[in-house]
C-alpha atoms as a PDB file:
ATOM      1  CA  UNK A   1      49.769   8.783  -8.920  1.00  0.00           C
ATOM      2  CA  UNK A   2      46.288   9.251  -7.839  1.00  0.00           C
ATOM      3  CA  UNK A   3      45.273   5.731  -6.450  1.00  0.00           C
ATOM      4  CA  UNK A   4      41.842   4.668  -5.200  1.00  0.00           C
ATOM      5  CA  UNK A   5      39.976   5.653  -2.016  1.00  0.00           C
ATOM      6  CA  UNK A   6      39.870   3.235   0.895  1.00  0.00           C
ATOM      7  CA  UNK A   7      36.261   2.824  -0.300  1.00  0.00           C
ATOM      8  CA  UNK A   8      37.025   0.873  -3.457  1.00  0.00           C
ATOM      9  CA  UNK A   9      39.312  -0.875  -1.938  1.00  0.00           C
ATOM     10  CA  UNK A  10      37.231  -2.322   0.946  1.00  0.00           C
ATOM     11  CA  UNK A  11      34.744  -2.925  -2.168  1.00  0.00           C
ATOM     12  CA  UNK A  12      37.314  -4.714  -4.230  1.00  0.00           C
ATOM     13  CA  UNK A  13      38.315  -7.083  -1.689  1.00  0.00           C
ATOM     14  CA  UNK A  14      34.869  -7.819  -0.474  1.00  0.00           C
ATOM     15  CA  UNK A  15      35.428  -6.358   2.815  1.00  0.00           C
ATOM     16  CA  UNK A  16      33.908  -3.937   4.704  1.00  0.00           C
ATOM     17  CA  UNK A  17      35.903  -0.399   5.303  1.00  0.00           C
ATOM     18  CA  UNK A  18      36.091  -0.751   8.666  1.00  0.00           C
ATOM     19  CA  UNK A  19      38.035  -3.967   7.867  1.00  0.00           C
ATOM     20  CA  UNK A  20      40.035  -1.761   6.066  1.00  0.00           C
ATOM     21  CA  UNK A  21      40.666   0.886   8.635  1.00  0.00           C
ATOM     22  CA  UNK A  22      41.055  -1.378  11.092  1.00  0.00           C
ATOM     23  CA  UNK A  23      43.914  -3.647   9.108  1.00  0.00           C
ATOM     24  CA  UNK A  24      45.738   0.182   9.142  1.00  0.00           C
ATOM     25  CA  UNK A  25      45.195   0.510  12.659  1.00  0.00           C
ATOM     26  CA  UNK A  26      47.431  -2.610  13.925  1.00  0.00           C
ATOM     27  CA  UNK A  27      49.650  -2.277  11.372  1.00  0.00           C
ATOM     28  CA  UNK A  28      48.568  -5.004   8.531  1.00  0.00           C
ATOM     29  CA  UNK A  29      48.237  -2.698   5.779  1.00  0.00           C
ATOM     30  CA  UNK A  30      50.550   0.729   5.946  1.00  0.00           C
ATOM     31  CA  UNK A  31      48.403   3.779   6.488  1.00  0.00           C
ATOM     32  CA  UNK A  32      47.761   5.224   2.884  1.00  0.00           C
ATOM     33  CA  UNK A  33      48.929   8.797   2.250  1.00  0.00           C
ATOM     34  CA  UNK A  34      45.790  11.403   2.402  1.00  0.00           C
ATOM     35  CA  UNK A  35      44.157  13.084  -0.852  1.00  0.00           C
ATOM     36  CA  UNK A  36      43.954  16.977  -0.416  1.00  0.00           C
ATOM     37  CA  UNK A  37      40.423  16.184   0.531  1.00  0.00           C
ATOM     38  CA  UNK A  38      41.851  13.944   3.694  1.00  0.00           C
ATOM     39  CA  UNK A  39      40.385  10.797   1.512  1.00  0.00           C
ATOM     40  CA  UNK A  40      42.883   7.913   1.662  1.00  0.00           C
ATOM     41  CA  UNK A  41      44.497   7.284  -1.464  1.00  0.00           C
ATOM     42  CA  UNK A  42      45.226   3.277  -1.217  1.00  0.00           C
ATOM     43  CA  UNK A  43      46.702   3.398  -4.998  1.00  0.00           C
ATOM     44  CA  UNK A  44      49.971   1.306  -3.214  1.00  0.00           C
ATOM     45  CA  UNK A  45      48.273  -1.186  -1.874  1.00  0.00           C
ATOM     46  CA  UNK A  46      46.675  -4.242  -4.104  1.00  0.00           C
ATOM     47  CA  UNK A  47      43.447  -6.224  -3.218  1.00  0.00           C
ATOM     48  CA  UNK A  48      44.111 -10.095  -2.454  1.00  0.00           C
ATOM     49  CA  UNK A  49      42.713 -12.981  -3.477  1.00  0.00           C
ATOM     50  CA  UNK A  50      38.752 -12.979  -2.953  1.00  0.00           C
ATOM     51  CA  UNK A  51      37.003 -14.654   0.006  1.00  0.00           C
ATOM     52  CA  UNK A  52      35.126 -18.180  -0.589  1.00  0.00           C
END
C-alpha cells in the first residue's frame, strides 16, 4: 500500500504540515513509515472532520 505523503494530508485536513509533524512529534498521530525517498507515507492514518 502506497498511501499519501504527509503533504496531502496536512492539505486534506486543512492544516498546516508542521501541524502535522508536530502531532507525530508528541505522539498524537503514530509516526508514518518512510517512502524509499524518506517521504512519509501517511496512507494509515485518515483526515478528521474539517475545521469551522
Amino acid at each position: 500500500m502506497r498511501g499519501i505523503t504527509a503533504g496531502q494530508l496536512a492539505k486534506a485536513a486543512s492544516v498546516n504540515l508542521e501541524t502535522i509533524r508536530s502531532y507525530e512529534n508528541i505522539g498524537l498521530m503514530p509516526e508514518p513509515p518512510r517512502t524509499r525517498g524518506s517521504h512519509s507515507a501517511c496512507g494509515h492514518v485518515a483526515p478528521g472532520p474539517r475545521r469551522a
